[in-house]
C-alpha atoms as a PDB file:
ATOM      1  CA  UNK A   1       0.000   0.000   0.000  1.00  0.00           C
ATOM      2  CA  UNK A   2       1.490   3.356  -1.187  1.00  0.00           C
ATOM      3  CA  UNK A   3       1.239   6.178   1.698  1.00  0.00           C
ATOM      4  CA  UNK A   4       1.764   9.628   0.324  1.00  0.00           C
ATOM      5  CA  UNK A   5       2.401  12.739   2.294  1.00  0.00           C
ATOM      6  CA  UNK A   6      -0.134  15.111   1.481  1.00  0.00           C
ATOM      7  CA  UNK A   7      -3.222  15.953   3.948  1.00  0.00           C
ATOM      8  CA  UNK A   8      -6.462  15.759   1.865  1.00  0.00           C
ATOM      9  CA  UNK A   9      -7.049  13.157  -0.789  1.00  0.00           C
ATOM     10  CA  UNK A  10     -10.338  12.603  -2.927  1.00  0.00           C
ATOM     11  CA  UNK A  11     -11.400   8.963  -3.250  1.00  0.00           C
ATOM     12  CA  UNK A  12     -10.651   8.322  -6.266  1.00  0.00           C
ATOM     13  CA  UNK A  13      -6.928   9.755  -5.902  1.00  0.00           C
ATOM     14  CA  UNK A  14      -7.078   8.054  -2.416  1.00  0.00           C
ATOM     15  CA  UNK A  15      -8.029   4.545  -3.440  1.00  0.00           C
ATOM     16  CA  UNK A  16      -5.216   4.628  -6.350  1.00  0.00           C
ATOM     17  CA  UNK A  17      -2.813   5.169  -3.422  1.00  0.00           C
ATOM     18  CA  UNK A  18      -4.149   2.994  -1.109  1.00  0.00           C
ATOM     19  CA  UNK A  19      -4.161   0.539  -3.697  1.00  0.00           C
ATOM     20  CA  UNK A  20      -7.963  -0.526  -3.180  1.00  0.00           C
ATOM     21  CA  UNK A  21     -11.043   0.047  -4.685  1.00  0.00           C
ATOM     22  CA  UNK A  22     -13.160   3.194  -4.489  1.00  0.00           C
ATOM     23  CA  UNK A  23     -16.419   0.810  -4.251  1.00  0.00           C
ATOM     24  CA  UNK A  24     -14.308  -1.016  -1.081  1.00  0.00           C
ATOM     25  CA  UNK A  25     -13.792   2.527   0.387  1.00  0.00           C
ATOM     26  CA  UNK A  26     -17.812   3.425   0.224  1.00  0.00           C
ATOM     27  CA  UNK A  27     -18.392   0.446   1.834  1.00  0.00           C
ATOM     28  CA  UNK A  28     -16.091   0.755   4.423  1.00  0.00           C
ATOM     29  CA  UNK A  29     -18.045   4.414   5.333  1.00  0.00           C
ATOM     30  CA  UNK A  30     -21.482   2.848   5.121  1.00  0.00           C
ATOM     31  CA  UNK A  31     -20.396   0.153   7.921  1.00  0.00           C
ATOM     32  CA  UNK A  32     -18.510   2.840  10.101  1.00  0.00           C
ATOM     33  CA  UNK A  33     -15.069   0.873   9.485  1.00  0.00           C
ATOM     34  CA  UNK A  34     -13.388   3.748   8.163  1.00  0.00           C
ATOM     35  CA  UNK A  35     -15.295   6.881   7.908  1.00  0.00           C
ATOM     36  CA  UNK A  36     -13.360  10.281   6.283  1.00  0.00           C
ATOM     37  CA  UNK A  37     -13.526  13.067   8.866  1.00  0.00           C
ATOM     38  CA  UNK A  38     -13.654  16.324   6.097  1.00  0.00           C
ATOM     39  CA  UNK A  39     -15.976  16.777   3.259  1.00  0.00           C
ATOM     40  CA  UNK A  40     -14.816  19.030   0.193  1.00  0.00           C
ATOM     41  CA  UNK A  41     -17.449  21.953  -0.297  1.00  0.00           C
ATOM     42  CA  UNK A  42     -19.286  19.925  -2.815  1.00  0.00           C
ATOM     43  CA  UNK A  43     -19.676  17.443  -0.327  1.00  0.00           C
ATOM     44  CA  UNK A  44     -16.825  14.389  -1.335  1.00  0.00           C
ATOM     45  CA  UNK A  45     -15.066  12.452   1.085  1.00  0.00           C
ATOM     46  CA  UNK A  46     -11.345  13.924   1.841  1.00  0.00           C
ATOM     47  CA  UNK A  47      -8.777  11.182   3.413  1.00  0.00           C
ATOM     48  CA  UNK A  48      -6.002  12.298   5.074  1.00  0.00           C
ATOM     49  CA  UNK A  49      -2.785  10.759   5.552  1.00  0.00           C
ATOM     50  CA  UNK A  50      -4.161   8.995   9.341  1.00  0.00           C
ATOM     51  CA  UNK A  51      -6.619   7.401   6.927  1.00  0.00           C
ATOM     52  CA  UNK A  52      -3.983   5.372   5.288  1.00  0.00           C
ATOM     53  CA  UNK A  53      -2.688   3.230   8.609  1.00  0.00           C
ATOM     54  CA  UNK A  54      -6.113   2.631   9.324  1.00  0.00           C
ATOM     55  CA  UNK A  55      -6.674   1.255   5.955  1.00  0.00           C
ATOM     56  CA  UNK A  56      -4.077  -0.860   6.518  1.00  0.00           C
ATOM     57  CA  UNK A  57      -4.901  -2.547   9.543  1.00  0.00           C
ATOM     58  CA  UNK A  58      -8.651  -3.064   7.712  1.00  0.00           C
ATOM     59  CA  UNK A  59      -6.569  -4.923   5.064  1.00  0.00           C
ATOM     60  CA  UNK A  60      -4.523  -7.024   6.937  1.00  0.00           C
ATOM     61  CA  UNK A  61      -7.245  -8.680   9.468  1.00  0.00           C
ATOM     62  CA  UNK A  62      -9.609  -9.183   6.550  1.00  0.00           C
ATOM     63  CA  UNK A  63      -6.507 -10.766   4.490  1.00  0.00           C
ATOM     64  CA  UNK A  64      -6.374 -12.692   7.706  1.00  0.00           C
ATOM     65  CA  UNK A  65     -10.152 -13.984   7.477  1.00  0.00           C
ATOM     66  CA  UNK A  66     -11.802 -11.456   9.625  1.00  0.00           C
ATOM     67  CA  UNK A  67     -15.025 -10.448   9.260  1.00  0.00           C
ATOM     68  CA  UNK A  68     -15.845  -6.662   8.877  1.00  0.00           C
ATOM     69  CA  UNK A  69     -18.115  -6.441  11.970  1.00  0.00           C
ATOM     70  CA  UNK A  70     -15.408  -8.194  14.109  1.00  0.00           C
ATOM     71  CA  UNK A  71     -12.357  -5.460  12.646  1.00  0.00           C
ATOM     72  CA  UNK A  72     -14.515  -2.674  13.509  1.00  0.00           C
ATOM     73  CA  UNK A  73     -14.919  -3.582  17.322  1.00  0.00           C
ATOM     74  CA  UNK A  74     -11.490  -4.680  17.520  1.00  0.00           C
ATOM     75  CA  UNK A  75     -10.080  -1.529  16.299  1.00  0.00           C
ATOM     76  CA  UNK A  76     -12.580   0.144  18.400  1.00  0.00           C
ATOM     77  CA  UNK A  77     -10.854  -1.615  21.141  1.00  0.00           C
ATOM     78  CA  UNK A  78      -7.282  -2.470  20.442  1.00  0.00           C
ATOM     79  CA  UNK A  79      -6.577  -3.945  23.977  1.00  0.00           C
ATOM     80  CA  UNK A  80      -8.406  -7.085  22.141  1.00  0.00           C
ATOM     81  CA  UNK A  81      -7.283  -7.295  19.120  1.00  0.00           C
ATOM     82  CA  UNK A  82      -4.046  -9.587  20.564  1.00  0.00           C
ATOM     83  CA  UNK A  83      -6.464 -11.971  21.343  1.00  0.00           C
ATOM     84  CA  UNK A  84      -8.424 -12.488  18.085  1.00  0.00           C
ATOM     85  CA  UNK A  85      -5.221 -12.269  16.432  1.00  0.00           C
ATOM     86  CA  UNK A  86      -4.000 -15.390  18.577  1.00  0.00           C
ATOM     87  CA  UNK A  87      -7.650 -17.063  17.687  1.00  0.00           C
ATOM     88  CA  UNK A  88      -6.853 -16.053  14.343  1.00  0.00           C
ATOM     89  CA  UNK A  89      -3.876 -17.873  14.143  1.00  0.00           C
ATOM     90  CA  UNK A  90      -4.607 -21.115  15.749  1.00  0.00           C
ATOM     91  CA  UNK A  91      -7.706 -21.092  13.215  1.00  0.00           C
ATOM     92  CA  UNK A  92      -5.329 -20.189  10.081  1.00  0.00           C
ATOM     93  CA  UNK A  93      -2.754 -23.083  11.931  1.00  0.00           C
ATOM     94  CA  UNK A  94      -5.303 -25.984  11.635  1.00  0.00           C
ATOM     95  CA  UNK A  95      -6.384 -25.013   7.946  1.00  0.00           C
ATOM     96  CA  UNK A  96      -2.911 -25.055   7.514  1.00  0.00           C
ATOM     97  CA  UNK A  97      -2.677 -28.743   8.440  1.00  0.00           C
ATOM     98  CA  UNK A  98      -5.765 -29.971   6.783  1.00  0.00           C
ATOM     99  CA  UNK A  99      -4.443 -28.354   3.435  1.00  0.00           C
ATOM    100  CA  UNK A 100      -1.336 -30.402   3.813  1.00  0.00           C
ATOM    101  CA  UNK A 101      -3.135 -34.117   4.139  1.00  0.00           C
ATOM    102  CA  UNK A 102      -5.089 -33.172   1.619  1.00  0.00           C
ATOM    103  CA  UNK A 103      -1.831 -32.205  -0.749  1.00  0.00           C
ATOM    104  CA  UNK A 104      -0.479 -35.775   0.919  1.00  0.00           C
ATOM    105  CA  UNK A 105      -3.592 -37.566  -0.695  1.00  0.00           C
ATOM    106  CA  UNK A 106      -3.248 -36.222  -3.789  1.00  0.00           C
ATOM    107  CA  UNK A 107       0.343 -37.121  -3.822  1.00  0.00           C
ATOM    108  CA  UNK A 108      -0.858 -40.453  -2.895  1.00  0.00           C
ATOM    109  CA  UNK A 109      -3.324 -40.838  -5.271  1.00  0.00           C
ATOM    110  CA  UNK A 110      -1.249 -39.588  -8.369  1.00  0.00           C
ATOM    111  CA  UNK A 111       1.691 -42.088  -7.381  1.00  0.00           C
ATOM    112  CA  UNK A 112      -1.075 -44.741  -7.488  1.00  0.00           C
ATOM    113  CA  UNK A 113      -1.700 -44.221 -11.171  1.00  0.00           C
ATOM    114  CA  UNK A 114      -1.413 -47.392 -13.271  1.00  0.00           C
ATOM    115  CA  UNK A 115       0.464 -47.179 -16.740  1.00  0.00           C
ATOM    116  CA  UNK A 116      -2.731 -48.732 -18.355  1.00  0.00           C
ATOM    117  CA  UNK A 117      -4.814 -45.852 -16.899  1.00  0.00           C
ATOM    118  CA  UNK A 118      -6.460 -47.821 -13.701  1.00  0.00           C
ATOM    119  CA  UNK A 119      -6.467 -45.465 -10.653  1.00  0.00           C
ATOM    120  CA  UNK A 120      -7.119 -46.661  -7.162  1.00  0.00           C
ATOM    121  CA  UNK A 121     -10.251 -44.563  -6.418  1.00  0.00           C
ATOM    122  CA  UNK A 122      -9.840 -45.656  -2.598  1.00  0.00           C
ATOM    123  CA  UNK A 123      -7.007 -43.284  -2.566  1.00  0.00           C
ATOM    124  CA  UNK A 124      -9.262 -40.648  -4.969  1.00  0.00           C
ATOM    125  CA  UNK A 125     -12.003 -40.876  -2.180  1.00  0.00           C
ATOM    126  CA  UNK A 126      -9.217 -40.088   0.808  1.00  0.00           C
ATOM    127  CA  UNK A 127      -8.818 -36.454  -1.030  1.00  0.00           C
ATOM    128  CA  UNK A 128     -12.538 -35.759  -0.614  1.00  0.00           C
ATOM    129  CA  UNK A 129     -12.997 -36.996   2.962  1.00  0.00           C
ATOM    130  CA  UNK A 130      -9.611 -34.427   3.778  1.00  0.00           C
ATOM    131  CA  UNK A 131     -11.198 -32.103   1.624  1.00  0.00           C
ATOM    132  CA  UNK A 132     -14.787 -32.136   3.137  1.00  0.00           C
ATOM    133  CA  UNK A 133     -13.008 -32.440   6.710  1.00  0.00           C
ATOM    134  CA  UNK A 134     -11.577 -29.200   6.312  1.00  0.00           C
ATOM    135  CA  UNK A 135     -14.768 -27.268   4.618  1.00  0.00           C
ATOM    136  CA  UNK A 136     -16.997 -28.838   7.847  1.00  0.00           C
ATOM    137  CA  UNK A 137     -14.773 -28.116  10.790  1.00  0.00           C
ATOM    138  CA  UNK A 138     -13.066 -24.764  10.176  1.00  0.00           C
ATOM    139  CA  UNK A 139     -16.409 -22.943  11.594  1.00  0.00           C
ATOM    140  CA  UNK A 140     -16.234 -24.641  14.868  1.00  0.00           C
ATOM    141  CA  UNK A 141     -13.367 -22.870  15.858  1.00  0.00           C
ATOM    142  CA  UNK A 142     -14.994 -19.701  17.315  1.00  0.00           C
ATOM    143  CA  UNK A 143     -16.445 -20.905  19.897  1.00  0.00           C
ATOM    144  CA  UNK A 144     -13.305 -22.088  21.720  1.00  0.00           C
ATOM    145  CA  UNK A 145     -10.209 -19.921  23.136  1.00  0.00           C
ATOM    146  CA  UNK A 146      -7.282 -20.743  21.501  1.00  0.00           C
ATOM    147  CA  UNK A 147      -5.741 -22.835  23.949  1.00  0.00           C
ATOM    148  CA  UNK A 148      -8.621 -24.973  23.928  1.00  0.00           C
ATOM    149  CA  UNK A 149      -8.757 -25.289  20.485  1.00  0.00           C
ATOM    150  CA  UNK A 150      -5.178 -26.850  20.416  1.00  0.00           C
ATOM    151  CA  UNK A 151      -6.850 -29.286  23.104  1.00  0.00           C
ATOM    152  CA  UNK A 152      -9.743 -29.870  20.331  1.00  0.00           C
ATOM    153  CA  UNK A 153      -6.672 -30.554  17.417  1.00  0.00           C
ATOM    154  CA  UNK A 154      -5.228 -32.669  20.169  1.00  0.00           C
ATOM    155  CA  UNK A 155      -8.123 -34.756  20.714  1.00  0.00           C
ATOM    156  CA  UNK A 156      -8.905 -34.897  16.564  1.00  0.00           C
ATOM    157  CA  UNK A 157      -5.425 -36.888  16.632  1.00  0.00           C
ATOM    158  CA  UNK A 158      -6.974 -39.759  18.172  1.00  0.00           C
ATOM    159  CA  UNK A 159     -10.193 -39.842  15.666  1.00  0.00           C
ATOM    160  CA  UNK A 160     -10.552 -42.464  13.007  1.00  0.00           C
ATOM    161  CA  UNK A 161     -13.358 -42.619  10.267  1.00  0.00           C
ATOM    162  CA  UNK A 162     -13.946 -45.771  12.068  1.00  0.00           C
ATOM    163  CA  UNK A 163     -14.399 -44.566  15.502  1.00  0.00           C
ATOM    164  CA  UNK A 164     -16.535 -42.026  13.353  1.00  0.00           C
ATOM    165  CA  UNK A 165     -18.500 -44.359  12.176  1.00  0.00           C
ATOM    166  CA  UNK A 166     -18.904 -45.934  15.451  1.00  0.00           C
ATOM    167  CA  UNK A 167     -20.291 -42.994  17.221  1.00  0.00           C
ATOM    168  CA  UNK A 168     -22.660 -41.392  14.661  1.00  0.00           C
ATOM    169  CA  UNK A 169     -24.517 -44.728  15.284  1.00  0.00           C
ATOM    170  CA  UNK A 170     -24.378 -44.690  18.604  1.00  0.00           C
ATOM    171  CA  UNK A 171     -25.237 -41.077  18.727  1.00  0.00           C
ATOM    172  CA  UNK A 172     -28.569 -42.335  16.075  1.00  0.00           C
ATOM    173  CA  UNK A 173     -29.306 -45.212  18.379  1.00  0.00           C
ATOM    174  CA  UNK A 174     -29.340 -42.961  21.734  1.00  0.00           C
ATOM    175  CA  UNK A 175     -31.592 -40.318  19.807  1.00  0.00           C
ATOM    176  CA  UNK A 176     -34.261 -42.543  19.295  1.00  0.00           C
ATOM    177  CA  UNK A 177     -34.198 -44.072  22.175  1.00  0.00           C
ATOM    178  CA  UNK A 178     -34.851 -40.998  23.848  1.00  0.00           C
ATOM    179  CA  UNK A 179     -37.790 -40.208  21.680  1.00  0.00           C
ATOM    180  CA  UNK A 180     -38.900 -42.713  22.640  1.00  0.00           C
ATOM    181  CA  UNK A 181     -38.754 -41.897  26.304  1.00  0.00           C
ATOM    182  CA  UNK A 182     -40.164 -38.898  26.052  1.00  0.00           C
ATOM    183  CA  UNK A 183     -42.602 -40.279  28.243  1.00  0.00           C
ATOM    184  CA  UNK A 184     -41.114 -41.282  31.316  1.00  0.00           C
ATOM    185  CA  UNK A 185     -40.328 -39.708  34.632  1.00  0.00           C
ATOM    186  CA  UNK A 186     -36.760 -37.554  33.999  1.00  0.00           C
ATOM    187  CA  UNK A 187     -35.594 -38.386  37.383  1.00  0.00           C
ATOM    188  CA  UNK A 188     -36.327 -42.094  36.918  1.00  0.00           C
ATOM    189  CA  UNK A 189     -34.142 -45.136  36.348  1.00  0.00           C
ATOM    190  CA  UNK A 190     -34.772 -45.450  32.240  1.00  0.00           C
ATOM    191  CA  UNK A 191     -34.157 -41.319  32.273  1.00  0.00           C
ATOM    192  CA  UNK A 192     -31.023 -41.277  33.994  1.00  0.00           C
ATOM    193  CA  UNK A 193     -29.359 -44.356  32.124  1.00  0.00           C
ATOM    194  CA  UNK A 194     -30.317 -42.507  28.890  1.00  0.00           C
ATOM    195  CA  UNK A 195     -28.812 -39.514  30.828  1.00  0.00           C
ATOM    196  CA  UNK A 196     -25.692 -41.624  31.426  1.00  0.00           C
ATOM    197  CA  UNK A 197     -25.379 -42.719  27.542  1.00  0.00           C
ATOM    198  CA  UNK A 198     -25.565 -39.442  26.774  1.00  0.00           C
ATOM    199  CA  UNK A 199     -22.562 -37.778  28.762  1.00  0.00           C
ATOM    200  CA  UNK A 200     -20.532 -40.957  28.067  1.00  0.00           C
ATOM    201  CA  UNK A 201     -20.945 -39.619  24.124  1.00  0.00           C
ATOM    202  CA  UNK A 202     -19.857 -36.173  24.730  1.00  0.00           C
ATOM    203  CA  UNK A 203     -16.725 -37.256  26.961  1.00  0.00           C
ATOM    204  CA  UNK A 204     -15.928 -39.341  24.047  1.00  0.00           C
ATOM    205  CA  UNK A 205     -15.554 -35.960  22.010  1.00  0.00           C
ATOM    206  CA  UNK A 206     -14.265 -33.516  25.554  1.00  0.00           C
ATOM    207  CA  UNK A 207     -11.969 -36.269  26.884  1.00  0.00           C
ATOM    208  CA  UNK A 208     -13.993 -34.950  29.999  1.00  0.00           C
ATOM    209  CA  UNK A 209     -11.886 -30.817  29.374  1.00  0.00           C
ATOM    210  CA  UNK A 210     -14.701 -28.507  30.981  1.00  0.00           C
ATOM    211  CA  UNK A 211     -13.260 -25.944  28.722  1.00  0.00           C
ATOM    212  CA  UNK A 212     -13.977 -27.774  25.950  1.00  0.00           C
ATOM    213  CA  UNK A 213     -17.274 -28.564  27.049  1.00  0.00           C
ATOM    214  CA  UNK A 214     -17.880 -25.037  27.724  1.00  0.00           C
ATOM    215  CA  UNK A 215     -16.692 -24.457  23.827  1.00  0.00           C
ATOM    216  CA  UNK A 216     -19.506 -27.297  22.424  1.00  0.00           C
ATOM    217  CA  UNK A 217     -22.602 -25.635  24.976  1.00  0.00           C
ATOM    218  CA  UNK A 218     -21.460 -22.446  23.430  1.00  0.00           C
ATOM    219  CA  UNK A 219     -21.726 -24.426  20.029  1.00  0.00           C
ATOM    220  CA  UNK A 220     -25.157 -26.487  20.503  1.00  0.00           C
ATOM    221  CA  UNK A 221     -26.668 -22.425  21.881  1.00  0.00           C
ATOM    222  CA  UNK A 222     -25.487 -21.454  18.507  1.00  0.00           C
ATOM    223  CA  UNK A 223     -26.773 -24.140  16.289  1.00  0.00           C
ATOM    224  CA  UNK A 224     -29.302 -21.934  14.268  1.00  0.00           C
ATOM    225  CA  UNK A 225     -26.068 -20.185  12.619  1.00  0.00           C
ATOM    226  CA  UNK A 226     -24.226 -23.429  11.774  1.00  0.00           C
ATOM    227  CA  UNK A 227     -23.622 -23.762   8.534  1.00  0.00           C
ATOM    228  CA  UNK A 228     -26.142 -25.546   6.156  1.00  0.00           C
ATOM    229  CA  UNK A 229     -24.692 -29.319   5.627  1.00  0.00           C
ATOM    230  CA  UNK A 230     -23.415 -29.757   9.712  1.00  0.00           C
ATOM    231  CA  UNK A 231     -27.279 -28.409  10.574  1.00  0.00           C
ATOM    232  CA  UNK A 232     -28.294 -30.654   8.240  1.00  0.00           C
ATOM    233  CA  UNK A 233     -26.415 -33.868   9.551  1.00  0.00           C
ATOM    234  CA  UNK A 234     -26.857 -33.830  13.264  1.00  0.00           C
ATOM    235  CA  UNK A 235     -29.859 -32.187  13.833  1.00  0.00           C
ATOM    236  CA  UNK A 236     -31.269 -33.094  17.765  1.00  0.00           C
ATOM    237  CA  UNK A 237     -34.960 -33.000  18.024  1.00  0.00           C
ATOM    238  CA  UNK A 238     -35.684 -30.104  20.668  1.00  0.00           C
ATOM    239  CA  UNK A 239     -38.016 -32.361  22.520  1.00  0.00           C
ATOM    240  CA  UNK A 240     -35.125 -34.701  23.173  1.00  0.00           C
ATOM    241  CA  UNK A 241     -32.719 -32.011  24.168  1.00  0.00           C
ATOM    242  CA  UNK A 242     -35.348 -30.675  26.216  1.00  0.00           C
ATOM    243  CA  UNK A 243     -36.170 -33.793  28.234  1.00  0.00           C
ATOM    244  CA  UNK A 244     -32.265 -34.851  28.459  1.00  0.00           C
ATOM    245  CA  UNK A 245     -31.250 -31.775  29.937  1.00  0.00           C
ATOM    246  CA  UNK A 246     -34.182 -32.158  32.355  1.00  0.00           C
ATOM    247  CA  UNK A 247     -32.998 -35.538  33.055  1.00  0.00           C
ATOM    248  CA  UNK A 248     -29.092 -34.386  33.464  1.00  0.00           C
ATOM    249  CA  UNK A 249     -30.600 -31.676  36.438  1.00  0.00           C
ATOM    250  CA  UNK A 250     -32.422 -34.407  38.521  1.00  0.00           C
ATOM    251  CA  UNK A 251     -29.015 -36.715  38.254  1.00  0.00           C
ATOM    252  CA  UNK A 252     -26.955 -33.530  39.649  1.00  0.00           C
END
């Protein structure tokens, strides 16, 4: 970004400078992100040459994946921008990581290649598992601190699309069986063994961490803004989460 020394710049002079667009710079006055304090006395937006490092910190937290609405309260408060660039980082780590199995099963898969033209599509299928792995767990990531979410990678470590398999059934299995409990006492015997099932799953994905518990409550309290194919895929009737968390109080 070029940063000139003059005081006053129109938009379009300031945007050839600056090195974005003059649409980009309207914008970023409509949202309040970064708002020209002078008007000329035909009423255009003058920049001045402050308007150029705060430009540039817009540009480099949305180059890091930031939303707009987030880099307008953190520059409204700096003292927590460390954080959410920390958060920011331990997101941008773990994409980092998924890319790289997914370049390792393509490397796999093109040394599989057969001269006669016969490709093992096992291998062909590992890229799109990596792939979709990456596309459905990147938004999970804000709603843990970024210590836990090294616990989370941690615990991802010891995850198999076996054990995968294994507990989406089990999760299907203890689902029903609480619809069809829907009936009885919450603070009886059949309740509270369904109860049990059901904390025995998520310890399975916490290792029993109340911060990252606190991170999947803050998750499930969210679940209207998940994105479409998670919401989709392990949707919870609310009449079983209501009775199970009723059933969860009387076993306190």
């Amino acid at each position: 970004m070029k940063q000139s020394t003059r005081e006053q710049y129109h938009t379009q002079e300031f945007a050839r400078l600056s090195g974005v667009t003059v649409r980009a710079l309207h914008h970023y006055d409509r949202v309040g992100l970064l708002r020209p304090k002078q008007r000329s006395s035909a009423g255009y937006r003058l920049y001045s040459d402050g308007d150029f490092a705060r430009l540039e910190q817009i540009v480099v937290l949305k180059f890091l994946g930031l939303p707009l609405k987030q880099i307008k309260s953190l520059l409204a408060a700096e003292n927590k921008l460390s954080e959410a660039l920390l958060r920011q980082k331990s997101v941008l780590v773990a994409k980092r990581r998924q890319i790289d199995k997914a370049i390792q099963a393509i490397s796999n898969a093109e040394s599989s290649f057969q001269p006669n033209g016969e490709q093992d599509w096992r291998l062909l299928r590992t890229i799109i598992q990596e792939i979709e792995m990456q596309n459905s767990t990147d938004w999970t990531k804000k709603y843990y601190s970024p210590e836990t979410q090294e616990k989370v990678e941690e615990r991802k470590k010891l995850w198999s699309p076996q054990l995968q398999e294994r507990v989406s059934r089990e999760w299907a299995e203890l689902i029903a069986d609480v619809e069809g409990a829907l009936g009885e006492d919450p603070a009886g015997p059949k309740a509270q063994a369904l109860a049990a099932r059901w904390r025995k799953l998520l310890e399975g994905f916490t290792g029993g961490d109340p911060e990252i518990q606190k991170g999947l409550n803050k998750m499930w309290l969210d679940h209207a803004n998940w994105p479409e194919q998670p919401r989709r895929s392990f949707s919870i009737p609310q009449p079983v989460q209501d009775f199970i968390v009723k059933a969860m109080r009387e076993g306190e």
